[in-house]
Protein backbone atom coordinates (compact mmCIF):
# COMPACT_ATOMS: atom_id res chain seq x y z
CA UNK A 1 -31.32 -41.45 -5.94
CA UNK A 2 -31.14 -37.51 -5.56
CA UNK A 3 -33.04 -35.36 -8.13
CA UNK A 4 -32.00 -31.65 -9.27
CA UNK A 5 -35.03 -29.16 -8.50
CA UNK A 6 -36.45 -29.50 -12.02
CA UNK A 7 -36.55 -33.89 -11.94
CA UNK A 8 -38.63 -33.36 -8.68
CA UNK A 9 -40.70 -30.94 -9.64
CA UNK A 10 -41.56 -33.39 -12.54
CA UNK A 11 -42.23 -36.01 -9.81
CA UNK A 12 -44.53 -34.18 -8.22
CA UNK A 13 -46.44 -33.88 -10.94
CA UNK A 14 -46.60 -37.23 -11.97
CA UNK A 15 -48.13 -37.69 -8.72
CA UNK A 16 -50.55 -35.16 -8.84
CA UNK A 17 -51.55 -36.74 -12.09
CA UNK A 18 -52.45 -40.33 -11.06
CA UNK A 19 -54.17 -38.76 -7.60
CA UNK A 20 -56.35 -36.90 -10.55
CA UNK A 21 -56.86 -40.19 -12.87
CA UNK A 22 -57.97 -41.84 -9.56
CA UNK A 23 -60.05 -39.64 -8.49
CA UNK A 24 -61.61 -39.03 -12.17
CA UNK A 25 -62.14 -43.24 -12.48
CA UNK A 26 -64.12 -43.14 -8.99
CA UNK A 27 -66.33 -40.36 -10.30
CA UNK A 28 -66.98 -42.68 -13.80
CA UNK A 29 -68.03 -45.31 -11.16
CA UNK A 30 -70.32 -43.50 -9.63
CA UNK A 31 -71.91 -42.53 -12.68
CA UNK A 32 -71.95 -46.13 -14.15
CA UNK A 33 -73.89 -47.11 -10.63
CA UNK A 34 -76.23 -44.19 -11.02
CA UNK A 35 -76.98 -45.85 -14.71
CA UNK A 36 -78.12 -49.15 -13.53
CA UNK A 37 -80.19 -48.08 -11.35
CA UNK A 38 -82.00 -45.79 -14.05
CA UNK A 39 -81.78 -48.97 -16.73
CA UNK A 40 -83.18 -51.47 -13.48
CA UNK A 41 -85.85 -49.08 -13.53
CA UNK A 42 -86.24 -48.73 -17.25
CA UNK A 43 -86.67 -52.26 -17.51
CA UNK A 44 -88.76 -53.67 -14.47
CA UNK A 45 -91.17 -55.90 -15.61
CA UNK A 46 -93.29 -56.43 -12.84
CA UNK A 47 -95.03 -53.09 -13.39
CA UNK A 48 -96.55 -53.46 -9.81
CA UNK A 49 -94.54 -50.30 -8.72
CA UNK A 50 -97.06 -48.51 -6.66
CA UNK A 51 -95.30 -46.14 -3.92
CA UNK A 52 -92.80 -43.62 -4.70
CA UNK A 53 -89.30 -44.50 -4.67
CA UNK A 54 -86.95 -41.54 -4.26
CA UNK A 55 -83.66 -41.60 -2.50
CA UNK A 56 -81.76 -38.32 -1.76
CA UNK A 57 -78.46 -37.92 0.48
CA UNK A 58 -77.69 -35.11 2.89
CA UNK A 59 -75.97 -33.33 0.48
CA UNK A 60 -78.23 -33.10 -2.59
CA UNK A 61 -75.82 -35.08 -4.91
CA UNK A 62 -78.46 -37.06 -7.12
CA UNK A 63 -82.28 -37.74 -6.49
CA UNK A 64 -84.71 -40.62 -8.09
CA UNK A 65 -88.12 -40.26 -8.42
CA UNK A 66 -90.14 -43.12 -9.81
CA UNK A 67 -93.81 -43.28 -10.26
CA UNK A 68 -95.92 -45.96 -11.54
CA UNK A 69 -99.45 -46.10 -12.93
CA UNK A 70 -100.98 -49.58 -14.09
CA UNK A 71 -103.80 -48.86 -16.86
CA UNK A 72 -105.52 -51.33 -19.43
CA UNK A 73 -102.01 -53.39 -19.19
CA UNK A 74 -100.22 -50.62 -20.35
CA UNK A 75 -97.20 -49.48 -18.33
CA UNK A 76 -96.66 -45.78 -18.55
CA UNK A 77 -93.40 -45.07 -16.35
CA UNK A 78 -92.45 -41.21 -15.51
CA UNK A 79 -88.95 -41.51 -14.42
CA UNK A 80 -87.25 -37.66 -12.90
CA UNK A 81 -83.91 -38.34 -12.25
CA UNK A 82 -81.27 -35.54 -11.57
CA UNK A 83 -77.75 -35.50 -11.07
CA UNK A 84 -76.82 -33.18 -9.20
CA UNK A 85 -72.64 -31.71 -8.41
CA UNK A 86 -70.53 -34.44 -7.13
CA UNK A 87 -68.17 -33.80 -4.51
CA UNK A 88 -65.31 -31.38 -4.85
CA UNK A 89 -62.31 -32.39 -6.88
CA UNK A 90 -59.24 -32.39 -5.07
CA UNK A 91 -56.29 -29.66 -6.19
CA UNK A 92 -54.45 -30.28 -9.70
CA UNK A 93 -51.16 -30.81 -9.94
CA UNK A 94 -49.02 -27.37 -9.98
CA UNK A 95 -47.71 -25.89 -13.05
CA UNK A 96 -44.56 -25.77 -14.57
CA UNK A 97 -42.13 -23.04 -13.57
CA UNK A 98 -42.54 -21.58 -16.42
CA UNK A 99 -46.27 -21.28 -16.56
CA UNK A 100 -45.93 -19.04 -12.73
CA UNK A 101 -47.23 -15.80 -12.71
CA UNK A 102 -45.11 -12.35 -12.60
CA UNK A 103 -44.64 -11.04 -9.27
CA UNK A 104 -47.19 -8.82 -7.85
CA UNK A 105 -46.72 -4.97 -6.72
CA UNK A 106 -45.43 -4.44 -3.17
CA UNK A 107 -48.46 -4.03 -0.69
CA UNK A 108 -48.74 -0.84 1.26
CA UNK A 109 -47.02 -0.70 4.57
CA UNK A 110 -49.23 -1.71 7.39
CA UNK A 111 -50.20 0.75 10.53
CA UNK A 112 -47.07 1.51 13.09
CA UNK A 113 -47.20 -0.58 15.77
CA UNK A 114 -47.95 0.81 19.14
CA UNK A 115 -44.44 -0.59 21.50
CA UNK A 116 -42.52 2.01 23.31
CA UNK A 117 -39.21 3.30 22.63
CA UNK A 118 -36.15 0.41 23.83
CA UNK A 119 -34.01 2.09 26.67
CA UNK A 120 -30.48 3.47 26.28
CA UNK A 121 -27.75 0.86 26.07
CA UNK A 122 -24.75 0.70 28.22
CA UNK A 123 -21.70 1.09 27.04
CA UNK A 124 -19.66 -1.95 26.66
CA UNK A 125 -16.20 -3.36 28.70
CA UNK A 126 -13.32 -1.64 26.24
CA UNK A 127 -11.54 -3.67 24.62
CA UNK A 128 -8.04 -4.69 25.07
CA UNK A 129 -5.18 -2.72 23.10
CA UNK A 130 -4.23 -4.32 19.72
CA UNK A 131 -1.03 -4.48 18.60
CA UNK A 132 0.64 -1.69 17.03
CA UNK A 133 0.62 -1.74 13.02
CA UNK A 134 2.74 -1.80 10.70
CA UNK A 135 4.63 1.45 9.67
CA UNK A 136 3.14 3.19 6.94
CA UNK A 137 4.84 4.55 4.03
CA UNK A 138 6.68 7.95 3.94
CA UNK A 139 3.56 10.72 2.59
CA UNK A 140 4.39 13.14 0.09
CA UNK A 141 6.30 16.15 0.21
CA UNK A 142 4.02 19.22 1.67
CA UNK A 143 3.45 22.21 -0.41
CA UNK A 144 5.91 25.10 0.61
CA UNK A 145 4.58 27.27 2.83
CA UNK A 146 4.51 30.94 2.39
CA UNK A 147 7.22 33.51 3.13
CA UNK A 148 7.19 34.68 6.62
CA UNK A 149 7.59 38.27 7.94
CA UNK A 150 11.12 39.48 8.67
CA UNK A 151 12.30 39.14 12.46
CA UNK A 152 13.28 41.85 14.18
CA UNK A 153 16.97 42.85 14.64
CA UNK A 154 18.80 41.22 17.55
CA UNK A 155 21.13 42.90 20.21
CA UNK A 156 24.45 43.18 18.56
CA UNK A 157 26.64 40.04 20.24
CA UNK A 158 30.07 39.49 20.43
CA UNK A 159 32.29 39.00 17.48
CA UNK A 160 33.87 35.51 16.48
CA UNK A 161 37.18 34.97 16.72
CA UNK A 162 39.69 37.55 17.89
CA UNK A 163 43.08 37.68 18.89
CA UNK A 164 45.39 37.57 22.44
CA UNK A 165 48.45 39.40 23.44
CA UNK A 166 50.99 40.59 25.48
CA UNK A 167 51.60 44.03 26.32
CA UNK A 168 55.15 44.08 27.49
CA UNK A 169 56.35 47.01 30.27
CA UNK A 170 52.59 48.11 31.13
CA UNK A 171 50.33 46.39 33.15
CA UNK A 172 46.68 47.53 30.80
CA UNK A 173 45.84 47.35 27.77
CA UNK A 174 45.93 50.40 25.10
CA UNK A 175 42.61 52.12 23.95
CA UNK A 176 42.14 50.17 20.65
CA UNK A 177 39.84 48.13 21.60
CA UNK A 178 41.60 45.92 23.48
CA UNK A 179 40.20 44.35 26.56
CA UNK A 180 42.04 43.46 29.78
CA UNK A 181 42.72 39.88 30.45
CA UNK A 182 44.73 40.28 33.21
CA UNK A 183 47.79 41.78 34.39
CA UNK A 184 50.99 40.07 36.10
CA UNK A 185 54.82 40.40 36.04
CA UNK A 186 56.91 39.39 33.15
CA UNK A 187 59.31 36.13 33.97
CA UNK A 188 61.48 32.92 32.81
CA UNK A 189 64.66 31.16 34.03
CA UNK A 190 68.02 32.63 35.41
CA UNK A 191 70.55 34.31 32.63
CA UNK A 192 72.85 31.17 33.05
CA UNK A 193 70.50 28.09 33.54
CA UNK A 194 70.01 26.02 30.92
CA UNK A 195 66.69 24.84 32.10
CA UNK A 196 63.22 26.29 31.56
CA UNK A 197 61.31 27.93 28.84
CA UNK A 198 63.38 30.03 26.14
CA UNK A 199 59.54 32.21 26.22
CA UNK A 200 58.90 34.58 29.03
CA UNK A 201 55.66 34.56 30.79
CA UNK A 202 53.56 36.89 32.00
CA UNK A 203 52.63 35.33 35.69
CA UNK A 204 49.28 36.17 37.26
CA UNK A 205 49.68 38.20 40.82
CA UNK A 206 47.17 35.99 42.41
CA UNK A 207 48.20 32.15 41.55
CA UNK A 208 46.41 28.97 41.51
CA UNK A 209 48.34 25.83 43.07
CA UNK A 210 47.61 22.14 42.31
CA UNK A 211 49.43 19.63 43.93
CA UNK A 212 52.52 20.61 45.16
CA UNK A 213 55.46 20.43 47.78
CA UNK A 214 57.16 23.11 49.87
CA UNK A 215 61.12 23.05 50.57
CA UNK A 216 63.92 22.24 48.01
CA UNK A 217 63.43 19.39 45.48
CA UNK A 218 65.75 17.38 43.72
CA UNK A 219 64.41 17.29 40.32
CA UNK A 220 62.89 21.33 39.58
CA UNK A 221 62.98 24.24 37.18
CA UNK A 222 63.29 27.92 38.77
CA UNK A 223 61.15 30.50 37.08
CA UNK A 224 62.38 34.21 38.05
CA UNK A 225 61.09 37.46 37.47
CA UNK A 226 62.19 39.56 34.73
CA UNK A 227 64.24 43.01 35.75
CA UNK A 228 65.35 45.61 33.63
CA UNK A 229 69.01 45.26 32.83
CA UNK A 230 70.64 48.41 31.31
CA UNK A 231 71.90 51.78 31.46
CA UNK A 232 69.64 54.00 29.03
CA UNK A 233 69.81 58.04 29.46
CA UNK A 234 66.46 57.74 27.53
CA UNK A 235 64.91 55.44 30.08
CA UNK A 236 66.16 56.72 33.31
CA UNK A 237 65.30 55.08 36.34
CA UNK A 238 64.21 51.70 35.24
CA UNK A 239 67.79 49.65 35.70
CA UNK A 240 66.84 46.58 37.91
CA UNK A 241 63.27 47.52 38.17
CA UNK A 242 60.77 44.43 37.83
CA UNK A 243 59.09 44.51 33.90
CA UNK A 244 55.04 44.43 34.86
CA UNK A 245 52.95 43.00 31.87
CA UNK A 246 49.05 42.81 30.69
CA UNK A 247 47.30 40.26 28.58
CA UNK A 248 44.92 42.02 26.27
CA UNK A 249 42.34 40.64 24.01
CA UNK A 250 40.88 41.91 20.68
CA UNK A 251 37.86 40.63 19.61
CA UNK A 252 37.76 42.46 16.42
CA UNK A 253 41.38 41.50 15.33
CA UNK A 254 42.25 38.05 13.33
CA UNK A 255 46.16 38.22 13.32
CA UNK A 256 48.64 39.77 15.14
CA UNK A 257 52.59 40.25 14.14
CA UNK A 258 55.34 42.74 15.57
CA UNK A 259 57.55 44.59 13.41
CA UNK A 260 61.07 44.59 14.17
CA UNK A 261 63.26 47.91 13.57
CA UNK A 262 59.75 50.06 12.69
CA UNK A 263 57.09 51.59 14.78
CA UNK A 264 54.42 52.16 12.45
CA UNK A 265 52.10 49.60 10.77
CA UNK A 266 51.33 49.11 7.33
CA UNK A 267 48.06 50.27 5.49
CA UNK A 268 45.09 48.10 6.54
CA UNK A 269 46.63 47.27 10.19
CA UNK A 270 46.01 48.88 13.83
CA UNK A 271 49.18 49.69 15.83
CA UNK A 272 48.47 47.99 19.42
CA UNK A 273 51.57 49.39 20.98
CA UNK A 274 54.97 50.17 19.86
CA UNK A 275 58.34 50.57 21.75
CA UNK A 276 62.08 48.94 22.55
CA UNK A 277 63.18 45.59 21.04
CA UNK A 278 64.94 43.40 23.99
CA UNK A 279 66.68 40.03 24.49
CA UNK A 280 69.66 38.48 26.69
CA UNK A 281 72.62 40.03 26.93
CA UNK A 282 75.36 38.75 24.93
CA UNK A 283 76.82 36.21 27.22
CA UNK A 284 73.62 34.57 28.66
CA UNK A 285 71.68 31.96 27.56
CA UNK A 286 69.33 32.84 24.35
CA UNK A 287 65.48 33.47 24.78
CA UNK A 288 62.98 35.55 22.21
CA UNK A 289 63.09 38.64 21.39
CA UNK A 290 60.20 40.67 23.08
CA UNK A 291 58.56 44.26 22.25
CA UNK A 292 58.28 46.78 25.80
CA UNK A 293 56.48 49.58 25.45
CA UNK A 294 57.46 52.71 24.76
CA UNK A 295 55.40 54.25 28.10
CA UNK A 296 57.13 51.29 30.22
CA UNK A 297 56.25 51.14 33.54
CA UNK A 298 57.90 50.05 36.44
CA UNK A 299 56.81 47.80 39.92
CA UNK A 300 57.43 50.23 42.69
CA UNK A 301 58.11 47.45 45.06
CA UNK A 302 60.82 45.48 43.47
CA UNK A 303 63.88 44.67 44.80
CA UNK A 304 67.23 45.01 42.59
CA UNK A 305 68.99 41.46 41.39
CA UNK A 306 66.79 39.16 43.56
CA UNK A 307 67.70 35.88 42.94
């Protein structure tokens, strides 16, 4: 059978208690030997007791003196006896929990001990890399910051946007602004094809050629250049002359339009060039209507009804 801490404790002292009764019962028999021997002496009859009796042990415990003098019959005994301190008791039981004392006051500390200093450690192996955790959540929103000091101005750049054109009859652009693209001779198909472009085009004078093939082929479309084609006392000179042209770009422009029958613009709008309205003659094929400039110029090289 298993106690708790407070059955055993009351075990123990049970024990204690009947080591104590024992111990208490041996010291009453002592005592109760020491007695006879004081009532044998008492009551000795003989009365012949001559020498001194005394008996002592090592340790002083008890001592017995008897003396005996024999006169006219008459016994006169002089007992000393003394008890002395039996032996020491053995512990008593413990106490009850409840009957332990408070807990004493800390003791001073005690003198520093005289060892050296332990050396420096080494460091240790690292450690292998652990595994990445988890994402944490999104923080708050910082605090805005404070206003920062103006930039300084940047170089002026090119404007957005802008406009193209074609300057019919000249081969630059006018001083509005405009910028030179490039410059080329006007062109399109033959009078009386039907094929090609109804739009003339201003053709680079240097080229670029893909792919291509020289010598006739059976499946093409001619492109010619443009001539002059009149007879105009205000425009002498210029009948079957080759029309030069300029592609001119205005970065500052958003829209371009040309006027028919009028050589000034409305308010708000820059005149780029003005001049002569022309398209086919009456019995060729149609194509757009184009403006040449006033100040038309003329190739100096061309060669009259090339085709």
């Amino acid at each position: 059978m298993e106690y708790s801490l407070d059955q055993s404790e009351q075990v123990e002292m049970l024990k204690q208690q009947i080591i104590q009764q024992h111990k208490q019962i041996s010291d009453q028999q002592l005592q109760l030997e020491q007695l006879n021997i004081i009532i044998d002496v008492l009551l000795n009859k003989d009365g012949k007791y001559k020498d001194q009796y005394k008996t002592t042990d090592n340790t002083g415990h008890h001592e017995i003196v008897k003396r005996q003098a024999q006169s006219s019959q008459t016994i006169s005994d002089k007992t000393t006896i003394k008890l002395l301190q039996g032996r020491d008791g053995r512990d008593g039981a413990p106490g009850s929990k409840e009957d332990r004392g408070s807990k004493g006051d800390q003791g001073p500390p005690g003198p520093k001990g005289e060892g050296r200093d332990g050396r420096d450690a080494h460091d240790g192996v690292q450690g292998i890399k652990g595994d990445i955790g988890p994402h944490g959540d999104k923080g708050d929103q910082g605090l805005t910051g404070s206003k920062g000091y103006q930039g300084s101005t940047g170089s002026k750049g090119e404007p957005a946007g802008g406009l193209v054109y074609v300057r019919w009859g000249h081969d630059c652009c006018p001083s509005t602004g405009a910028k030179l693209v490039y410059s080329g001779r006007a062109g399109g198909p033959a009078q009386y094809q039907k094929g090609g472009g109804s739009n003339p085009q201003c053709l680079p004078l240097e080229p670029n050629y893909l792919k291509y093939q020289t010598g006739s082929q059976s499946a093409y479309s001619y492109m010619y250049g443009a001539e002059y084609q009149w007879t105009n006392p205000l425009v002498p000179n210029t009948d079957d002359v080759d029309v030069p042209c300029a592609v001119c770009y205005v970065p500052t422009r958003t829209a371009l339009y040309m006027i028919p029958a009028q050589y000034t613009c409305p308010n708000g709008w820059t005149t780029e060039y003005y001049g002569y309205l022309i398209g086919e003659y009456q019995n060729h094929y149609r194509s757009q209507y184009s403006c040449v400039d006033v100040a038309m110029k003329k190739v100096a090289e061309s060669i009259a009804n090339l085709l």
